[in-house]
N, C-alpha and C. Protein backbone atom coordinates (compact mmCIF):
# COMPACT_ATOMS: atom_id res chain seq x y z
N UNK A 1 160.11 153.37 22.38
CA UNK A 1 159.41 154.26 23.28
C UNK A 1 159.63 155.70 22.81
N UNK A 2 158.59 156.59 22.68
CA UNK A 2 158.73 157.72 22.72
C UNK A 2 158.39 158.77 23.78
N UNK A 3 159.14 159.65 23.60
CA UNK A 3 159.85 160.35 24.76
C UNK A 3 159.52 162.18 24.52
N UNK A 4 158.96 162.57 25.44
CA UNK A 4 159.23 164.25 25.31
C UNK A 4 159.77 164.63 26.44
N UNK A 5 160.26 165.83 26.48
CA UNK A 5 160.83 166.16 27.74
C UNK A 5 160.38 167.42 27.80
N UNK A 6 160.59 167.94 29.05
CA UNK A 6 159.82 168.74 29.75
C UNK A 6 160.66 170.03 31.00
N UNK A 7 160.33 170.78 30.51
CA UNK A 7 161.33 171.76 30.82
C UNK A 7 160.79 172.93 31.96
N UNK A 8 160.66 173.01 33.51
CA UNK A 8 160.09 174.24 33.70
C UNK A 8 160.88 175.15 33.79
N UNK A 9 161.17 176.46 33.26
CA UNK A 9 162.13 177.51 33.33
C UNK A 9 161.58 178.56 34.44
N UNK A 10 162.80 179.46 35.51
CA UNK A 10 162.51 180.51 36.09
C UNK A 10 161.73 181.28 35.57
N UNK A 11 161.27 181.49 34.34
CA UNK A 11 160.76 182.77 33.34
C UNK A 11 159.21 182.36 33.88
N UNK A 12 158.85 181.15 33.63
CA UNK A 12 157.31 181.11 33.95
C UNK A 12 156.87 180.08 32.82
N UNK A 13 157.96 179.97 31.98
CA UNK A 13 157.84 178.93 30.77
C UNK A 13 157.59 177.59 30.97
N UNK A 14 157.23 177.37 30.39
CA UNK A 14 157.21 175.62 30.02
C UNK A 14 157.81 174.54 28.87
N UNK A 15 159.30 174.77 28.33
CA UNK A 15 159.26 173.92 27.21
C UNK A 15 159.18 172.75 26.83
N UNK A 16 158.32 172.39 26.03
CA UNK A 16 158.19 170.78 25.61
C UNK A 16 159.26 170.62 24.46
N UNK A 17 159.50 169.73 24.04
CA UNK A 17 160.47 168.99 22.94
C UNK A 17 159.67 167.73 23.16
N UNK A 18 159.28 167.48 21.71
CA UNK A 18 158.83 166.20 21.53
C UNK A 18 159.56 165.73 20.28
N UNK A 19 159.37 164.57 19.66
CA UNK A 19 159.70 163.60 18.86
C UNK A 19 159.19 164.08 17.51
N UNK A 20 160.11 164.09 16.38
CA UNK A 20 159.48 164.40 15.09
C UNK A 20 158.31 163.47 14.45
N UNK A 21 157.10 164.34 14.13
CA UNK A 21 155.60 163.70 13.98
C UNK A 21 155.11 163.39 14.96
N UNK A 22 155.43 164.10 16.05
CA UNK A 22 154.15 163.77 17.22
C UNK A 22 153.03 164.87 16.73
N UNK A 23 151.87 164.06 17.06
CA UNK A 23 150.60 164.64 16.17
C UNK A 23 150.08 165.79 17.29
N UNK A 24 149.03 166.44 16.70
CA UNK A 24 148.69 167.09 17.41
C UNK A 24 147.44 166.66 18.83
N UNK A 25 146.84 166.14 18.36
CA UNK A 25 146.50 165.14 19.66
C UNK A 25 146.98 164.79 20.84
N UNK A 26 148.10 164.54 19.88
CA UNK A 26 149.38 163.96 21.15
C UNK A 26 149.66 164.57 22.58
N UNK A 27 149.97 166.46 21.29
CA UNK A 27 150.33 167.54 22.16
C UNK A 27 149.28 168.18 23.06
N UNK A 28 147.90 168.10 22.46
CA UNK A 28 146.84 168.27 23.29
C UNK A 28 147.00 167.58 24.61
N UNK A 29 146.79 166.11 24.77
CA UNK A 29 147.36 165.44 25.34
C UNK A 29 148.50 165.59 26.48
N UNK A 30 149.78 166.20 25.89
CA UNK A 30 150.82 166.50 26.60
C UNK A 30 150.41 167.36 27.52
N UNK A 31 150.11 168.81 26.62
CA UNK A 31 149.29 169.65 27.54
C UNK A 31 148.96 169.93 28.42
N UNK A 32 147.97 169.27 28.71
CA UNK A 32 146.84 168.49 29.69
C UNK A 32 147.71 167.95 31.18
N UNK A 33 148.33 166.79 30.61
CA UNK A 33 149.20 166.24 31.41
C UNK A 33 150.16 166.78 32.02
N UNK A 34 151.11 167.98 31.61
CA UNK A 34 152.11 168.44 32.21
C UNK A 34 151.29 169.56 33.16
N UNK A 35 150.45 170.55 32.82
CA UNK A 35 149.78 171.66 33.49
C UNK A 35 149.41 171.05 34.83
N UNK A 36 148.41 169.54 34.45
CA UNK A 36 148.13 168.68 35.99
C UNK A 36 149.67 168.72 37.06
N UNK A 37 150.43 168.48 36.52
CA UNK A 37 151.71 168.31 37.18
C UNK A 37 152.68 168.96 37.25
N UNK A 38 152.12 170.25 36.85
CA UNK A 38 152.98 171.02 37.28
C UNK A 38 152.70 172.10 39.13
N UNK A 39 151.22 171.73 39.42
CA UNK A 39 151.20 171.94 40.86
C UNK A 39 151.68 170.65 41.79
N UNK A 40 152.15 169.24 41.17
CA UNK A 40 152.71 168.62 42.19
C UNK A 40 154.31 168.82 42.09
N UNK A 41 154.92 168.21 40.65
CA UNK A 41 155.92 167.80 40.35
C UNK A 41 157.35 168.97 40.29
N UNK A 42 156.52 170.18 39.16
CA UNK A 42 157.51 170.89 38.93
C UNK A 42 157.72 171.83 39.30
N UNK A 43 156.24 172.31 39.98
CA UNK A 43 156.53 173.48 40.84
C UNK A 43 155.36 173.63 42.11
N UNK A 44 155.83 173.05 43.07
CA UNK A 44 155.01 172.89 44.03
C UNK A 44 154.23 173.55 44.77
N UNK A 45 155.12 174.97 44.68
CA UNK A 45 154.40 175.92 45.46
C UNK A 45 153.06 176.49 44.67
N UNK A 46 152.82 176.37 43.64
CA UNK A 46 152.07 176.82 42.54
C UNK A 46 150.73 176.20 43.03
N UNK A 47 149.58 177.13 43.10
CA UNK A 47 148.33 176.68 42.83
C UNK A 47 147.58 176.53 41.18
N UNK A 48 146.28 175.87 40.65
CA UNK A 48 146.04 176.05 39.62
C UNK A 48 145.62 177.55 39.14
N UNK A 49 144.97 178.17 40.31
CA UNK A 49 144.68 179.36 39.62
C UNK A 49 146.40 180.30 39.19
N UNK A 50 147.49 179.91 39.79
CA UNK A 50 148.44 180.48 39.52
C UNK A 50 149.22 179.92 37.90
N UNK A 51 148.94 179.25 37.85
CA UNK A 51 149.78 178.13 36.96
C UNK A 51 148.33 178.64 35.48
N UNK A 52 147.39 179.27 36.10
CA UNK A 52 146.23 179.18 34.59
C UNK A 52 146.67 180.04 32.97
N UNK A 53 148.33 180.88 33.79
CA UNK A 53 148.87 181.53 32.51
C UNK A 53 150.29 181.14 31.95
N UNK A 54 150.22 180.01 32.31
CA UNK A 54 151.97 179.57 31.93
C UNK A 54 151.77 179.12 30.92
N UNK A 55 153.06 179.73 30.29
CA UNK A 55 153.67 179.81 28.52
C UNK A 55 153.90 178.07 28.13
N UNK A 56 153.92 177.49 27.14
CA UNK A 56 154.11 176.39 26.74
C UNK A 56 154.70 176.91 25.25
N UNK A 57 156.08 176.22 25.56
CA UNK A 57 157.06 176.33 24.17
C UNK A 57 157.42 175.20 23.80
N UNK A 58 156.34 174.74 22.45
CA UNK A 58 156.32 173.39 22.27
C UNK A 58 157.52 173.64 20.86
N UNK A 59 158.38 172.27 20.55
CA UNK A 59 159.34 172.17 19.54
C UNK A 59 159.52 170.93 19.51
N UNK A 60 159.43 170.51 18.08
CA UNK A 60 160.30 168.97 17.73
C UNK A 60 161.46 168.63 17.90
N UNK A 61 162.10 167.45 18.47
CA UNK A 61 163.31 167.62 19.07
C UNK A 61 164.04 167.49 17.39
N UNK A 62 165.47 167.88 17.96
CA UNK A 62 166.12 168.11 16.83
C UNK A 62 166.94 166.76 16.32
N UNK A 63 166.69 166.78 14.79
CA UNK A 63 167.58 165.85 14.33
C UNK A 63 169.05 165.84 13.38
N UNK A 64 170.02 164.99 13.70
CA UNK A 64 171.35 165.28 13.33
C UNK A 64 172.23 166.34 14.24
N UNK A 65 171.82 165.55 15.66
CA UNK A 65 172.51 166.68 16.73
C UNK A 65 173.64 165.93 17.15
N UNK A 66 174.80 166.26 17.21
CA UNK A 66 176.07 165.89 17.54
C UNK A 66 176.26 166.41 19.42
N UNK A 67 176.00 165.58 20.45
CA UNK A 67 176.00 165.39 21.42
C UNK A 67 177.80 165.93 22.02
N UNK A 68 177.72 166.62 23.25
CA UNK A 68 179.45 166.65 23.37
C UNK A 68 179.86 166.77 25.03
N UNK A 69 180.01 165.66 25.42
CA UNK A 69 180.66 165.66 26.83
C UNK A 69 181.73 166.78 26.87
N UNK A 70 181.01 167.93 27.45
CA UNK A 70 181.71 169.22 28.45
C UNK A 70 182.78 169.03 29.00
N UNK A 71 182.80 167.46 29.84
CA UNK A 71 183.94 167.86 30.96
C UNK A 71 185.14 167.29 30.05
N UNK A 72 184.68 166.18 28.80
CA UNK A 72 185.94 165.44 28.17
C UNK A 72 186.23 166.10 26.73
N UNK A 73 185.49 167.33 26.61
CA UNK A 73 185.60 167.59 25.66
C UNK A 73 184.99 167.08 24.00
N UNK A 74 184.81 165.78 23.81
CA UNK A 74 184.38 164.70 23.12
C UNK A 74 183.15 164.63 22.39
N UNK A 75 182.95 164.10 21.46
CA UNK A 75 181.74 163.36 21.03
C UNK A 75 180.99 162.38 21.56
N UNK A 76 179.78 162.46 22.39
CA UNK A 76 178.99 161.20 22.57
C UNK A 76 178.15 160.47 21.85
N UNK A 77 178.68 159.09 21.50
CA UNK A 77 178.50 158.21 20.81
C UNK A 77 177.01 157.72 20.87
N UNK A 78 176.06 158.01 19.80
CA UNK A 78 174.87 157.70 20.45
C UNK A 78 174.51 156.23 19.81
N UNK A 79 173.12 155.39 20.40
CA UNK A 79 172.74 154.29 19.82
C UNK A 79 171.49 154.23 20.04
N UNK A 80 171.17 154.17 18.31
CA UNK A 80 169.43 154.32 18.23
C UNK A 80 169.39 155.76 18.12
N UNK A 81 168.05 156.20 17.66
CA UNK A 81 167.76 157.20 17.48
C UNK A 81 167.09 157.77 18.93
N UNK A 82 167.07 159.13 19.53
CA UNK A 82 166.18 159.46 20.49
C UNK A 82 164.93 159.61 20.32
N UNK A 83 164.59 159.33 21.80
CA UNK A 83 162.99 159.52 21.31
C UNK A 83 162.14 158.59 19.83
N UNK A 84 162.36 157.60 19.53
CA UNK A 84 161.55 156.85 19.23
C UNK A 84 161.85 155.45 19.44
């Protein structure tokens, strides 16, 4: 399964992180889909005419990222690759 995630920030932003080689289609696609939902899901109070200038900061998620539980200090052990 592939996976993007979706970020709404106080700023007015929007960041996407998607999967390395998601095409551009895809992101068209994404697009589309997150803007629809962002007057239900992510920001409710928002109408479309309000939401018609929000930033989209699209990025491939990163690979060879060493994960680190905060509270234990530690390495988290991952399995499988993310996002695909």
């Amino acid at each position: 399964m592939r996976t993007a995630e979706v970020h709404y920030g106080t700023d007015g932003h929007v960041d996407l992180t998607v999967p390395k080689g998601t095409k551009m289609e895809d992101l068209n696609k994404l697009q589309a889909f997150v803007h629809k939902q962002l007057g239900t899901k992510i920001n409710p109070r928002g109408c479309q005419a309000c939401l018609s200038g929000v930033h989209f900061n699209i990025r491939e998620q990163l690979e060879n990222v060493i994960r680190v539980d905060l509270d234990k200090m530690a390495t988290i052990k991952e399995t499988g690759s993310l996002g695909h």
